[in-house]
Protein backbone atom coordinates (compact mmCIF):
# COMPACT_ATOMS: atom_id res chain seq x y z
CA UNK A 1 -3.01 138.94 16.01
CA UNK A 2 -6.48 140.13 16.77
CA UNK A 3 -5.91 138.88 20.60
CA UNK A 4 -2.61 140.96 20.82
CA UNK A 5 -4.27 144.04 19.65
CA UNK A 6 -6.92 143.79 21.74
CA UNK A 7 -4.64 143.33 24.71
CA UNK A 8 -2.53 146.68 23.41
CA UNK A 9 -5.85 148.93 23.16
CA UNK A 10 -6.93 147.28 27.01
CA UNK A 11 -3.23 148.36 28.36
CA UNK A 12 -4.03 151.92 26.44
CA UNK A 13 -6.84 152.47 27.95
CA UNK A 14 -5.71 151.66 31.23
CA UNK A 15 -2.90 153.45 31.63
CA UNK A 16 -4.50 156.44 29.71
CA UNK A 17 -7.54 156.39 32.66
CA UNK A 18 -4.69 156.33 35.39
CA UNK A 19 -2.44 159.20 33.69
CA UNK A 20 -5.37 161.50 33.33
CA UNK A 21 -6.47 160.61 36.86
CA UNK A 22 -3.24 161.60 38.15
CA UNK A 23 -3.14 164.42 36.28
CA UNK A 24 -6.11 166.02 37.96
CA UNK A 25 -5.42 164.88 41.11
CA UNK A 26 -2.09 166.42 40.94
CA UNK A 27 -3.24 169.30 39.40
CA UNK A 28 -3.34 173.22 41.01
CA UNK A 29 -7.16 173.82 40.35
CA UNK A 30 -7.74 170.60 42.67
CA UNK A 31 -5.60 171.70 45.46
CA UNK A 32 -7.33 175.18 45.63
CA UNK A 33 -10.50 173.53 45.88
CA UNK A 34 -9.93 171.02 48.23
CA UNK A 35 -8.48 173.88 50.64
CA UNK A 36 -11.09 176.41 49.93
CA UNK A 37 -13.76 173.55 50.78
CA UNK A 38 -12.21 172.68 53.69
CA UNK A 39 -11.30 176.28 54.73
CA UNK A 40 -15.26 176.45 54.03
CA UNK A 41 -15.70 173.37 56.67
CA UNK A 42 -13.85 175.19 59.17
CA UNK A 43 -15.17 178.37 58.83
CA UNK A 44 -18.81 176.81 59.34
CA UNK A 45 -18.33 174.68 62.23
CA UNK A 46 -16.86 177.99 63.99
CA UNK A 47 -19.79 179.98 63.02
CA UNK A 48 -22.18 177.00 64.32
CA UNK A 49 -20.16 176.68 67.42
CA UNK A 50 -21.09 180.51 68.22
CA UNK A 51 -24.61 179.33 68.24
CA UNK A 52 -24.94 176.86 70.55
CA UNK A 53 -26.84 177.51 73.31
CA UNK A 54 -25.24 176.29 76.95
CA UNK A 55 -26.79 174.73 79.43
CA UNK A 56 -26.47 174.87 82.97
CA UNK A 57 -25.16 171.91 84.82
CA UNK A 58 -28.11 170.19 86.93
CA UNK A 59 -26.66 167.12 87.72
CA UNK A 60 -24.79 168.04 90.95
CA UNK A 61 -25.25 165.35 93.84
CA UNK A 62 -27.45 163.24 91.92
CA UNK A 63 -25.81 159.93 92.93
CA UNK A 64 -26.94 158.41 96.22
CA UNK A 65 -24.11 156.47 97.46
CA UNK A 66 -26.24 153.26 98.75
CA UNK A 67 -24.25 151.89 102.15
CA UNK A 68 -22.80 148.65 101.59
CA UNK A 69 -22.86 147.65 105.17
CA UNK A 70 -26.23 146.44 105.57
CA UNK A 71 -26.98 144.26 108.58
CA UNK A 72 -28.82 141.95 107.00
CA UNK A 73 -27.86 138.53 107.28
CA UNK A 74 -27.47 136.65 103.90
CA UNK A 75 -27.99 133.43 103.20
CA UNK A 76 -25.07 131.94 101.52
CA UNK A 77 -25.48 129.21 98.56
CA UNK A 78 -23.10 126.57 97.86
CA UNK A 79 -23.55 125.27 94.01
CA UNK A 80 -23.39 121.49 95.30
CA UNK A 81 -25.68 121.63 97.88
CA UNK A 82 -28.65 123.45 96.15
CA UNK A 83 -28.04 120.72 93.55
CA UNK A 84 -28.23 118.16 96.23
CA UNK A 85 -31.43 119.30 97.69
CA UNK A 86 -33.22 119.61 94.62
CA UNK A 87 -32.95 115.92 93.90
């Protein structure tokens, strides 16, 4: 008896938490504050955005294109025969 009743007041509670939840969430007073806030987000990152300084672009022909035809002769390794000389 004592078991079922305490089951009954858990499932009370529970759904109680969940209804009044809901409720809120739901409710008008929510909705108008969630939009003002993020009308308030919006409005601040615009006013920020004004004040941002910009800075001049001073990266013009900074990359040195290094030529690829060197004449340099290279010695070419083989994976078996360094192995083989190292014995």
């Amino acid at each position: 008896m004592f078991k079922e009743i305490k089951y009954l007041i858990f499932v009370i509670v529970i759904s109680l938490f969940i209804f009044i939840n809901l409720k809120y969430y739901f409710s008008d007073t929510n909705k108008k504050k969630s939009f003002r806030s993020l009308s308030n987000f919006n409005d601040n990152i615009n006013l920020y955005s004004e004040k941002i300084p910009i800075l001049e672009d001073d990266t013009k022909d900074i990359i040195e294109y290094a030529e690829e035809n060197n004449n340099k002769k290279k010695k070419k390794f083989n994976f078996w025969k360094l192995l083989e000389n190292n014995e």
